[in-house]
Protein backbone atom coordinates (compact mmCIF):
# COMPACT_ATOMS: atom_id res chain seq x y z
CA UNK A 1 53.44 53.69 -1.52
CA UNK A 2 53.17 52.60 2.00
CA UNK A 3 55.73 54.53 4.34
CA UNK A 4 56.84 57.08 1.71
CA UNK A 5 57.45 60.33 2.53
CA UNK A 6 56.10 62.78 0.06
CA UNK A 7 56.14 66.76 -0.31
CA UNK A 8 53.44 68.33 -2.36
CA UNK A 9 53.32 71.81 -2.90
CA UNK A 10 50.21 74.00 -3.94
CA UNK A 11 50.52 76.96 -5.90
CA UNK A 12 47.90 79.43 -6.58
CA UNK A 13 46.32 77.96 -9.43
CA UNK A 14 42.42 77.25 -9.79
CA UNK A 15 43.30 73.34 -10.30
CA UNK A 16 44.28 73.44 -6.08
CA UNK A 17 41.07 71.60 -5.62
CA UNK A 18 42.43 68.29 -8.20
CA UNK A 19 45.23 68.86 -5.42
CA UNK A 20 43.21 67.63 -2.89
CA UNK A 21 41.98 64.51 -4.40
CA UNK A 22 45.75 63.79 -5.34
CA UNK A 23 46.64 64.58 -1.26
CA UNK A 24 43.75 61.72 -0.22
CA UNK A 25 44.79 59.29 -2.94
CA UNK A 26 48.41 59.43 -1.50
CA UNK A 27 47.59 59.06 1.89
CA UNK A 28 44.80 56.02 1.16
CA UNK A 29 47.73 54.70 -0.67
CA UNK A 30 49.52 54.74 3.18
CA UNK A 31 52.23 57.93 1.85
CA UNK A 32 53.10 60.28 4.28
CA UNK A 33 52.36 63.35 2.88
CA UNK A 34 53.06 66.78 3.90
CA UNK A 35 51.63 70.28 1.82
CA UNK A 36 53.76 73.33 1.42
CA UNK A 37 51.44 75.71 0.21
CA UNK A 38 51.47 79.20 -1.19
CA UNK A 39 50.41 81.99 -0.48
CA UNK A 40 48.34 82.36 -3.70
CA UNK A 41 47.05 78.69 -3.51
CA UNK A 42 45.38 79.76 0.06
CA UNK A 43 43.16 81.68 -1.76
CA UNK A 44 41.85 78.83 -3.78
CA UNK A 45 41.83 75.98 -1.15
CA UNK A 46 42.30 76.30 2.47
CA UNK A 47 45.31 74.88 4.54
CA UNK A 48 42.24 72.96 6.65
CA UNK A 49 41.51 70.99 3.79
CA UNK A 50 44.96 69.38 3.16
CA UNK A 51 45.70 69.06 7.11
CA UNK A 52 42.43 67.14 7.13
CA UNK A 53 43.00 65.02 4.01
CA UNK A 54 47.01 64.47 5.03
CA UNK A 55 46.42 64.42 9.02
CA UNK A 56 49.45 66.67 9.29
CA UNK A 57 50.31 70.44 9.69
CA UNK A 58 50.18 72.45 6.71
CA UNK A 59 53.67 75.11 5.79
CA UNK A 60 52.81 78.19 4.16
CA UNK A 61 55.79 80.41 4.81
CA UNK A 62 59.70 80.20 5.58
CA UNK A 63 59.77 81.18 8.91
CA UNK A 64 57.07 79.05 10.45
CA UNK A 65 57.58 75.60 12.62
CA UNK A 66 61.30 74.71 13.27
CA UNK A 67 64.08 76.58 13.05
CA UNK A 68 65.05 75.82 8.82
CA UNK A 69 61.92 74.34 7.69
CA UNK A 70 63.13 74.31 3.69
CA UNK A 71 66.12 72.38 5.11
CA UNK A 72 63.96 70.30 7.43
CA UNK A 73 61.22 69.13 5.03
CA UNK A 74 63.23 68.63 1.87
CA UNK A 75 65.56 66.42 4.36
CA UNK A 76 62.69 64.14 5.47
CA UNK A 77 61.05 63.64 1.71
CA UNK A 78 61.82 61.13 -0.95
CA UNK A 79 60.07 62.72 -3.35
CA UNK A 80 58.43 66.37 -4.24
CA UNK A 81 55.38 66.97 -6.43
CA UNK A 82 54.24 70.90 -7.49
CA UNK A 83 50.63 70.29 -8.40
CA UNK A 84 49.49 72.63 -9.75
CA UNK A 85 52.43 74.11 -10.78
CA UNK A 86 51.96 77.92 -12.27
CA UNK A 87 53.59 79.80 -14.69
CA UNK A 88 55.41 81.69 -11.42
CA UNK A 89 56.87 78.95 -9.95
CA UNK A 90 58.09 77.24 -13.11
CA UNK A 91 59.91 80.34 -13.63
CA UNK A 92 60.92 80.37 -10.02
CA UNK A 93 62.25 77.33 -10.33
CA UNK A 94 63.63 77.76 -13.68
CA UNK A 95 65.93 80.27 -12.24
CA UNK A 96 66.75 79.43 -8.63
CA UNK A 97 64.72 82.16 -7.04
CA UNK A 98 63.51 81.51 -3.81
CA UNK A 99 61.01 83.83 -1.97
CA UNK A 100 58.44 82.17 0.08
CA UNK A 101 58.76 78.41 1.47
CA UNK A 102 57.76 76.47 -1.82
CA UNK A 103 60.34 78.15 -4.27
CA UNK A 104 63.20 77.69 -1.34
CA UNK A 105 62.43 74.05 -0.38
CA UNK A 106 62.49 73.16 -4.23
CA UNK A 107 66.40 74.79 -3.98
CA UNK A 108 66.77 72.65 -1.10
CA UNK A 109 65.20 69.30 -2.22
CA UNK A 110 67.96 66.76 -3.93
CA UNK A 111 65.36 64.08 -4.75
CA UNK A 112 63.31 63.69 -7.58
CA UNK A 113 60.47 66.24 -8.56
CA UNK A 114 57.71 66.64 -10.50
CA UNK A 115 54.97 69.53 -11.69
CA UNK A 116 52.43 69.17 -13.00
CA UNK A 117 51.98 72.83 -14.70
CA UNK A 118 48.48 74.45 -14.72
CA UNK A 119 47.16 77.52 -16.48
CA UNK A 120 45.86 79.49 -19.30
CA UNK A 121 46.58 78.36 -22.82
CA UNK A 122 47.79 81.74 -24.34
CA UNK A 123 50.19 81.74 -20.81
CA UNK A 124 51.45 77.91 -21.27
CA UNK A 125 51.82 78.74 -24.83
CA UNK A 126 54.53 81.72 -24.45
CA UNK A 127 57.92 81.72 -25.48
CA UNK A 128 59.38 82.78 -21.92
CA UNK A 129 57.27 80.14 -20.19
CA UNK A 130 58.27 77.54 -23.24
CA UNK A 131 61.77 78.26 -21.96
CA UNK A 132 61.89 77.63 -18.37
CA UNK A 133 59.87 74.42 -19.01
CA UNK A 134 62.60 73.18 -21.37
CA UNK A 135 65.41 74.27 -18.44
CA UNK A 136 63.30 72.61 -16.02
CA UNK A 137 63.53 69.88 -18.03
CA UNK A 138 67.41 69.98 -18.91
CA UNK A 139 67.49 70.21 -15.12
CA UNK A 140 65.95 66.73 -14.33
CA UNK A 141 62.46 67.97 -13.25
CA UNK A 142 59.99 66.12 -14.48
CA UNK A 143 56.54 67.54 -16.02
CA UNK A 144 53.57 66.26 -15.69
CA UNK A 145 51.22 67.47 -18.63
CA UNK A 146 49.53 70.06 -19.25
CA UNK A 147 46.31 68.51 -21.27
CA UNK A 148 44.08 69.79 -23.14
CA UNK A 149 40.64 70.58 -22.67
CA UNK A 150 38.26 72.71 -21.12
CA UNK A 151 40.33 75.94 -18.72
CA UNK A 152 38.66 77.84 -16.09
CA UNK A 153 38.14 80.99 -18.24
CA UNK A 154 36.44 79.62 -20.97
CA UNK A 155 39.31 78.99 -23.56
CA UNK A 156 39.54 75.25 -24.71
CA UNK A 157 43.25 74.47 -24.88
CA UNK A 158 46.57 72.48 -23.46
CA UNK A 159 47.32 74.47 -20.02
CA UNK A 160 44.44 72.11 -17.92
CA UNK A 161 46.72 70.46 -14.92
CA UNK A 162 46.81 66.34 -15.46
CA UNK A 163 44.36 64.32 -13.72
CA UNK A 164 45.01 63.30 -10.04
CA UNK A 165 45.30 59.69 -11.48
CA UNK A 166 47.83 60.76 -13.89
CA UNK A 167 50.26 62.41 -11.66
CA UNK A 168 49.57 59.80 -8.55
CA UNK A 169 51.17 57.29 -11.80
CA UNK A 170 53.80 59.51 -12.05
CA UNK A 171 54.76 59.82 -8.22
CA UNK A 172 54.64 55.78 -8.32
CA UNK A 173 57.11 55.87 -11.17
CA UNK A 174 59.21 58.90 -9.65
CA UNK A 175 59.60 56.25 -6.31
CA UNK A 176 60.37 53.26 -8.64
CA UNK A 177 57.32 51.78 -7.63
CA UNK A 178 56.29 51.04 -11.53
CA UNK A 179 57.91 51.23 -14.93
């Protein structure tokens, strides 16, 4: 992992804070890893956390530092994790739409990517979200989960984002690191 250039982007789902132990992990590891964050997932977690855990700025929107930042960080990545990834920005990305920094670096990124989706069973269970996961698929991405178990509203079901452990696996494999 040492001297890879990551991109992980935080969407505004309640499993933000696994997010941060995946950030640390990385960065222990000796990635370089940079956050793109929503403007739901600020909500959940604060930028301050992931500039502390990744000792680098945090980008929340499109026109912030440099002059094309979703041209400029999906340049200097090898790789491009969406953990957690919600039921909007698997559709998001699903289609091509791209309205805040996130959804327009993911139309700008040509390496490999991975989500790791996160939310509600009845929502991970629907046909329209069913769809764009299986075009996301067709597409190349590469999903990470959901499991099953315990959600934040009570319900017991798949929809519960993949352990940090899980999807850190899954970024080695994404890099070629491990089979």
């Amino acid at each position: 992992m040492k001297g890879r250039e990551l991109l992980i982007g935080v969407t505004g789902g309640i499993a933000a804070y696994k997010t941060a132990a995946l950030v640390s992990q990385l960065v222990q590891a000796g990635a370089g890893v940079t956050v793109l964050m929503t403007r739901s997932a600020q909500k959940l977690v604060g930028p301050k956390t992931y500039e502390a855990l990744s000792g680098r700025p945090v980008y929340t929107r499109v026109f912030g530092r440099g002059s094309h930042p979703h041209i400029e960080l999906a340049a200097r990545a090898e790789l491009l994790c969406v953990a957690p990834a919600t039921a909007n920005i698997l559709a998001k990305a699903s289609w091509g739409l791209a309205d805040d920094l996130l959804s327009t670096v993911l139309l700008s990124f040509d390496g490999p990517v991975l989500m790791a989706p996160a939310m509600n069973a009845l929502m991970w269970q629907k046909p329209a979200v069913q769809r764009n996961v299986a075009q996301l698929r067709a597409d190349g991405i590469t999903l990470i989960g959901p499991e099953e178990g315990y959600l934040s509203c009570g319900m017991t079901g798949p929809g519960r984002m993949a352990e940090p452990e899980a999807i850190f696996r899954a970024i080695e494999k994404g890099l070629g690191i491990t089979d």
